[in-house]
Protein backbone atom coordinates (compact mmCIF):
# COMPACT_ATOMS: atom_id res chain seq x y z
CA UNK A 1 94.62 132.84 104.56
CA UNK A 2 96.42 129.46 103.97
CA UNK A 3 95.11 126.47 105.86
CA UNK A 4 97.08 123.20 107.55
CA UNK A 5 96.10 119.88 108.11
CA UNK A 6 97.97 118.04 109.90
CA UNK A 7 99.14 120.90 112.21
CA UNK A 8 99.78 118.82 115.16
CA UNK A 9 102.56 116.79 113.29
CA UNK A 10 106.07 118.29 112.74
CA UNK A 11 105.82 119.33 109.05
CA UNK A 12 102.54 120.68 109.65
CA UNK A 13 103.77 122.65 112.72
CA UNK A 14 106.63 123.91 110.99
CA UNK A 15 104.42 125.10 108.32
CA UNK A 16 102.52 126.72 110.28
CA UNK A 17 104.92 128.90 112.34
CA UNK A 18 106.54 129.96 109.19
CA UNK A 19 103.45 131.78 107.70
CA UNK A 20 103.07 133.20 111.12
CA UNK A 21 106.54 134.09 111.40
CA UNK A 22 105.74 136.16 107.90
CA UNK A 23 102.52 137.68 108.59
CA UNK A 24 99.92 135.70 107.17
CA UNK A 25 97.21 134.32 108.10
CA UNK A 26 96.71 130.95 109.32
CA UNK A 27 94.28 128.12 110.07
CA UNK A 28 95.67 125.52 111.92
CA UNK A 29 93.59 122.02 111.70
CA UNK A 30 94.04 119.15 113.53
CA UNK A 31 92.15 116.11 115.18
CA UNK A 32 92.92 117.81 118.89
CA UNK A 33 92.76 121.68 119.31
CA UNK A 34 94.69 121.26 122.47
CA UNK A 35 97.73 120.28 120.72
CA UNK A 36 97.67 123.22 118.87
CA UNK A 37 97.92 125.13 121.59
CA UNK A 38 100.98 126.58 120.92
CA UNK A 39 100.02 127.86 117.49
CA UNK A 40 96.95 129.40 118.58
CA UNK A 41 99.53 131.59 121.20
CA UNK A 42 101.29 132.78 118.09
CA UNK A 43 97.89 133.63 116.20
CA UNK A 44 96.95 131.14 114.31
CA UNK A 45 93.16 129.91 114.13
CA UNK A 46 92.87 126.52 115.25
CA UNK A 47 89.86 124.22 114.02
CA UNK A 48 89.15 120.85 114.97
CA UNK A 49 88.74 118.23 112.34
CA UNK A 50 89.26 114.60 111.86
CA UNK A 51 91.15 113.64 108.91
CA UNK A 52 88.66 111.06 107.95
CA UNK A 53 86.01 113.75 107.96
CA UNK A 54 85.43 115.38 104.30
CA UNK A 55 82.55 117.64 105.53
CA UNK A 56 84.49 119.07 108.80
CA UNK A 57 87.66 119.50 106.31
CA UNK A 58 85.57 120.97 103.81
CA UNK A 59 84.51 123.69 106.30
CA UNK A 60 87.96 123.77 107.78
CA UNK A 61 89.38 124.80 104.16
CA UNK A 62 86.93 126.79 102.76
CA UNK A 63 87.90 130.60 101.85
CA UNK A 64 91.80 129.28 101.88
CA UNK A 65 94.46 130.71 99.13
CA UNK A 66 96.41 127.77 99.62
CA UNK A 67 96.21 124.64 101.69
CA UNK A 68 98.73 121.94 102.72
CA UNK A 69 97.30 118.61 102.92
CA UNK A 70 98.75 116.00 104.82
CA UNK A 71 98.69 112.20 105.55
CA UNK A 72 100.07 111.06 108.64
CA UNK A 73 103.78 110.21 107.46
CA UNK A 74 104.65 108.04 109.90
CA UNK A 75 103.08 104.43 110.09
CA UNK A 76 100.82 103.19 112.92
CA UNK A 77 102.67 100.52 114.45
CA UNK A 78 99.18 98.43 115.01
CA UNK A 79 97.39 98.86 112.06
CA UNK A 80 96.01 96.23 110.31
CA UNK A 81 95.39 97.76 106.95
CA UNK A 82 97.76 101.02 106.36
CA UNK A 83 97.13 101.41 103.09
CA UNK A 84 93.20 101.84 103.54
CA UNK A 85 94.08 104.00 106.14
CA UNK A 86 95.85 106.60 103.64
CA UNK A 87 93.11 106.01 101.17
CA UNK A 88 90.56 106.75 103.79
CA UNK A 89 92.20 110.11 104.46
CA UNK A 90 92.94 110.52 100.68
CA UNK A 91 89.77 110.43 99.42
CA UNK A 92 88.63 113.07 102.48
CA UNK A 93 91.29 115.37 101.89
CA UNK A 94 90.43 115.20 97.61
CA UNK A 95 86.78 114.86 98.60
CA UNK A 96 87.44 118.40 100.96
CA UNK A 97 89.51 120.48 98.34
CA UNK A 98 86.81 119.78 96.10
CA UNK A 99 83.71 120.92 97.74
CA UNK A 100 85.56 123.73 99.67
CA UNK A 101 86.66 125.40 96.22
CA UNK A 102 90.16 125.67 96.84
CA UNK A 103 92.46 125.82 93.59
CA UNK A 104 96.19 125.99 95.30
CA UNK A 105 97.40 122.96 97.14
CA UNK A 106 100.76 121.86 98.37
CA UNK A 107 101.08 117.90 99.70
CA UNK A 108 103.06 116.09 101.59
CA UNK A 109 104.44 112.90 99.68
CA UNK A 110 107.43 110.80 99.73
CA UNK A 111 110.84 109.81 97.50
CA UNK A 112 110.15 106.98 95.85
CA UNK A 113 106.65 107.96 95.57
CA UNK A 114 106.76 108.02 91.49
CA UNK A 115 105.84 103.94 91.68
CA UNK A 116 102.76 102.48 92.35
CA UNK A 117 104.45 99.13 93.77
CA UNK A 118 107.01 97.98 95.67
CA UNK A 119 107.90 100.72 98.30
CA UNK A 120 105.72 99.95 101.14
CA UNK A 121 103.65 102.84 102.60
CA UNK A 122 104.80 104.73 99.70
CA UNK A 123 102.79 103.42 97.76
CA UNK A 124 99.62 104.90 99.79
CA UNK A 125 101.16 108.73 98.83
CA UNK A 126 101.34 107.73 95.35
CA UNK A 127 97.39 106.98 95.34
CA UNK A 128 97.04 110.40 97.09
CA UNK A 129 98.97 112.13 94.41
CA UNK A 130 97.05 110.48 91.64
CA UNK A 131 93.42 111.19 93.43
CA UNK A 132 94.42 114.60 94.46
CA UNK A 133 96.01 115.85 91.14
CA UNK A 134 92.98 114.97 89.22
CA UNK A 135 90.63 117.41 91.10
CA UNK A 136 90.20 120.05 88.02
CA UNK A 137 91.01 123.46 88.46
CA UNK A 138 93.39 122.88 91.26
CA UNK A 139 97.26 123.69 91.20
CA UNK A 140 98.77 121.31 93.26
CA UNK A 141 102.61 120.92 94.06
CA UNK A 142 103.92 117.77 95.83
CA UNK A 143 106.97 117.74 97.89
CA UNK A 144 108.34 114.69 97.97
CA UNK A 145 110.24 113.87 100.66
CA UNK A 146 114.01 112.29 101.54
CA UNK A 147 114.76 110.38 104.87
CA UNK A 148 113.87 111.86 107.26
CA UNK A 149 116.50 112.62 110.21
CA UNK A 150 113.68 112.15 112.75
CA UNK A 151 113.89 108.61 112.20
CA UNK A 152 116.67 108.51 113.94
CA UNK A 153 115.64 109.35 117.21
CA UNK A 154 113.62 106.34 117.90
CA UNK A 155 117.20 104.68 118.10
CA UNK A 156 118.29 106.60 121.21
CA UNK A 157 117.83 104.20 123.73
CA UNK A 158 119.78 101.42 122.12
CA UNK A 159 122.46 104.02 121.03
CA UNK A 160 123.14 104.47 124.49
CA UNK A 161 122.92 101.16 125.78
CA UNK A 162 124.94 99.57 123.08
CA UNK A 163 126.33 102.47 121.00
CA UNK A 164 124.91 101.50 117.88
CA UNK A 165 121.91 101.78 115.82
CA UNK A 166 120.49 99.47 113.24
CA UNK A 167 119.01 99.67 110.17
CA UNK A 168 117.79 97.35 107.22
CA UNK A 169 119.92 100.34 104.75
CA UNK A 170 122.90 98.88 103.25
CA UNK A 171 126.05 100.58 105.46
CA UNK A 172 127.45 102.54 102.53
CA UNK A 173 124.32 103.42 100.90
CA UNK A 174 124.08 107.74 100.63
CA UNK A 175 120.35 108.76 101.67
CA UNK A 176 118.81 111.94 101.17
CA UNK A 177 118.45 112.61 105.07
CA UNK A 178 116.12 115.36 105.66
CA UNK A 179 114.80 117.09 108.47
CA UNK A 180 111.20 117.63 108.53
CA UNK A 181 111.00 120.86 110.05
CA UNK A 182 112.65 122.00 106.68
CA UNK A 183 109.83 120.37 105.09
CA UNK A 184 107.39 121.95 106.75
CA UNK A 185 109.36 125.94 106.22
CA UNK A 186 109.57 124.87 102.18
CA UNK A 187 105.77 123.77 102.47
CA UNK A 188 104.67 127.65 103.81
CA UNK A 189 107.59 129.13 101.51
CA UNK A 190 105.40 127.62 98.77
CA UNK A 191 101.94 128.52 99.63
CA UNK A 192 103.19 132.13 100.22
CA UNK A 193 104.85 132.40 96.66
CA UNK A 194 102.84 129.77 94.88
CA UNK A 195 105.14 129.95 91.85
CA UNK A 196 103.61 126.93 90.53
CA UNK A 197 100.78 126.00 87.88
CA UNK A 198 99.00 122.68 87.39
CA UNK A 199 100.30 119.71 88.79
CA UNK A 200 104.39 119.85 90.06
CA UNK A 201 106.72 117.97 91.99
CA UNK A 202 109.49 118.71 94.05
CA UNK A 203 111.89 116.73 95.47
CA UNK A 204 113.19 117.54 98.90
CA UNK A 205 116.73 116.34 99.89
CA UNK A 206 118.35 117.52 102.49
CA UNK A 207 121.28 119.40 102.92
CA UNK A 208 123.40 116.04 101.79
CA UNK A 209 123.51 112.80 100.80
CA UNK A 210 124.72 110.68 104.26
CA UNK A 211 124.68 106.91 104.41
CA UNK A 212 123.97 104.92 107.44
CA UNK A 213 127.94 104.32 108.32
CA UNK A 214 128.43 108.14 108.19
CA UNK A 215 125.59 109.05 110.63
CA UNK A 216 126.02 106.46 113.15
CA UNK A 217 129.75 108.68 113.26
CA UNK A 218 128.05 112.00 113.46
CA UNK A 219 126.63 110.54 116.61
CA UNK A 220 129.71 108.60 118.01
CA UNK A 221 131.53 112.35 117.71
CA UNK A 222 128.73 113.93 119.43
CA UNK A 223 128.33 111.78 122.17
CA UNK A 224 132.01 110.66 122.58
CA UNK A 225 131.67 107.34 121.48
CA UNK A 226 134.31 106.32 119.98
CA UNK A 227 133.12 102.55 119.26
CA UNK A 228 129.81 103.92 117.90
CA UNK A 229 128.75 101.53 114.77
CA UNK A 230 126.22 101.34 112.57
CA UNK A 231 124.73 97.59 112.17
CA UNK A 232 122.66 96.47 109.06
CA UNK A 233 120.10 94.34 110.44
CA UNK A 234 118.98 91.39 107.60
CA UNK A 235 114.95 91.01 106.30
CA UNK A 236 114.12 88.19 108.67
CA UNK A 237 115.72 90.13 111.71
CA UNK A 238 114.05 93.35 111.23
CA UNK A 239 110.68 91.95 110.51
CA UNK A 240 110.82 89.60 113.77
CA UNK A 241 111.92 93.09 116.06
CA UNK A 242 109.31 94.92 114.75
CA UNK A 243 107.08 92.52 115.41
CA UNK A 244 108.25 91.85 118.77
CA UNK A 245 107.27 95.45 119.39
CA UNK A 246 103.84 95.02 118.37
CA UNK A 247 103.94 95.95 115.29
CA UNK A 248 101.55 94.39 112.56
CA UNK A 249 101.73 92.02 110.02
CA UNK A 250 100.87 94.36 107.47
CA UNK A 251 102.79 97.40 108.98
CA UNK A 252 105.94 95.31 109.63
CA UNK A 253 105.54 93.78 105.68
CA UNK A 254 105.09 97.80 104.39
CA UNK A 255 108.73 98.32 106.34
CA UNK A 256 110.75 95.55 104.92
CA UNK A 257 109.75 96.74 101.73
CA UNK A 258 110.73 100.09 102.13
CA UNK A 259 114.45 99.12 103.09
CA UNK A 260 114.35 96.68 100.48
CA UNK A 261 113.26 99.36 97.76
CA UNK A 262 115.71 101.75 99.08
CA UNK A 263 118.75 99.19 98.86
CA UNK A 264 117.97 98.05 95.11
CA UNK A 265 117.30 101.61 94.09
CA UNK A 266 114.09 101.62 93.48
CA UNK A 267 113.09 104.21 95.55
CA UNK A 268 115.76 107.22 94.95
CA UNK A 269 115.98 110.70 94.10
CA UNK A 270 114.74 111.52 90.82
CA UNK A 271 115.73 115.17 90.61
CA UNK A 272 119.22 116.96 90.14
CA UNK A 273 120.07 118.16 93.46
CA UNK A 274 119.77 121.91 93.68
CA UNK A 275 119.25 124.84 95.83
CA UNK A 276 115.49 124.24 95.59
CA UNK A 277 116.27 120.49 95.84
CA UNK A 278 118.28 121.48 98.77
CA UNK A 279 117.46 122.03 102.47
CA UNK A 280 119.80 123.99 105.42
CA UNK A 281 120.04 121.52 108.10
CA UNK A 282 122.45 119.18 108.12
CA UNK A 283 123.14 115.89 109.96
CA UNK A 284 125.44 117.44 112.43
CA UNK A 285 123.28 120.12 113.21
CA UNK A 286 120.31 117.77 113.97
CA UNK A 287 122.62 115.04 116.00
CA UNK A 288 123.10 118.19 117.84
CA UNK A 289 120.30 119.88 118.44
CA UNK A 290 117.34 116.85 118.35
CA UNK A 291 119.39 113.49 119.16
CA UNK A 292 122.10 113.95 121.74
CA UNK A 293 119.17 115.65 123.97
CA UNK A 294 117.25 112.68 123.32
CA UNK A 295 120.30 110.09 123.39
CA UNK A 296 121.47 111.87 127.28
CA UNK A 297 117.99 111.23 128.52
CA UNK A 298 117.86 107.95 127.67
């Protein structure tokens, strides 16, 4: 039986259908069992537990072969303190795999994640895989993460109103756009096989490197848009529009620095891109299938 936090979210989700879709057994946890709903239709066991929790994940993950444990990738646009938000849910989840007895553990972490500065909310995941790894007796393997294609969507409504989108990424720049319900299929795919000992990391890139410039086309061509442009948006400007939309201080601070780490390189891939490196969907596919829906409903 292999157990998911995070179920609710889109990796989790996705990890969670793909064990069903193979047979196995699953326990879906999440803070609401209503919005697992869905995964409780397709047989999964749904539990309700607060991330913050250690004692209700404890419970929730006990008798597992494998969990995947999950912080809440994206940022909470109000937050004052981010970072002791992840290490509040870092220190449950490491607090939960220890008492519950479980020895095989795949996590959800980030590129870039290999420093301990400089790469805004990054830096939270690489506190959770230094607590987590050192839990004895536990194989854990970490999956870190590209950028992911989701990001994109929250750009819909000014892509239609002004065919653009904006970014702080330099226009040329080639990111490792990934889509996260490949994530979440390579997260099951790795609790079902657990072909890994001690503590292991994995990169996760996408199907290929695509700057900023080159999606913004993607999505001009889908959406016949011929003056479709991609805009790189400076420090001060992003920091003031993310503010404007109520985002905090702190939050707003974490996200300069990530486009600031990913423009001088400090946050990049690390690992030879492979087929393991690898993932199926590519950028036209998801402009496809998830944006243009999004971008016509605008």
């Amino acid at each position: 039986m292999f157990v998911i936090t995070g179920a609710g979210g889109r990796t989790g989700r996705a990890a969670a259908t793909h064990l069903l879709a193979g047979g196995y057994r699953v326990r879906a946890v999440g803070r609401s069992t209503r919005r697992l709903a869905d995964l409780a239709a397709r047989g999964a066991e749904v539990w309700e537990a607060d991330p913050s929790d250690p004692a209700a994940l404890a419970e929730a993950l006990r008798g597992a072969d494998g969990v995947y444990a999950v912080i809440q990738p994206n940022y909470l646009p109000d937050h004052p303190d981010f970072g002791g938000f992840q290490d509040q849910v870092a220190a449950s989840l490491t607090q939960a795999v220890t008492e519950s007895g479980v020895t095989r553990v795949v996590g959800l972490s980030s590129w870039g994640a290999g420093h301990a500065e400089g790469t805004g909310p990054v830096k939270g995941l690489h506190r959770f895989e230094q607590r987590l790894s050192s839990v004895p007796g536990v194989d854990t393997l970490w999956l870190r993460a590209g950028y992911f294609m989701e990001n994109l969507l929250d750009h819909a409504g000014t892509a239609r109103t002004h065919h653009r989108i904006s970014a702080p990424f330099e226009p040329g720049l080639p990111l490792p756009f990934v889509c996260t319900r490949d994530i979440g299929a390579r997260a099951g795919e790795e609790l079902a096989t657990g072909a890994w000992h001690g503590t292991e990391i994995l990169e996760l890139q996408g199907e290929r490197d695509v700057s900023m410039r080159e999606a913004a086309g993607v999505i001009g061509t889908a959406v016949g848009a011929d003056d479709f442009t991609y805009e790189q948006t400076s420090r001060a400007d992003f920091h003031a529009a993310l503010r404007g939309k109520g985002v905090s201080a702190n939050v707003a601070d974490m996200m300069v620095e990530v486009g600031e780490a990913v423009n001088s390189r400090h946050t990049r891939m690390e690992q030879p891109r492979t087929a393991r490196t690898s993932t199926p969907t590519s950028i036209e596919r998801f402009i496809e299938v998830e944006f243009t829906p999004r971008y016509r409903a605008a």
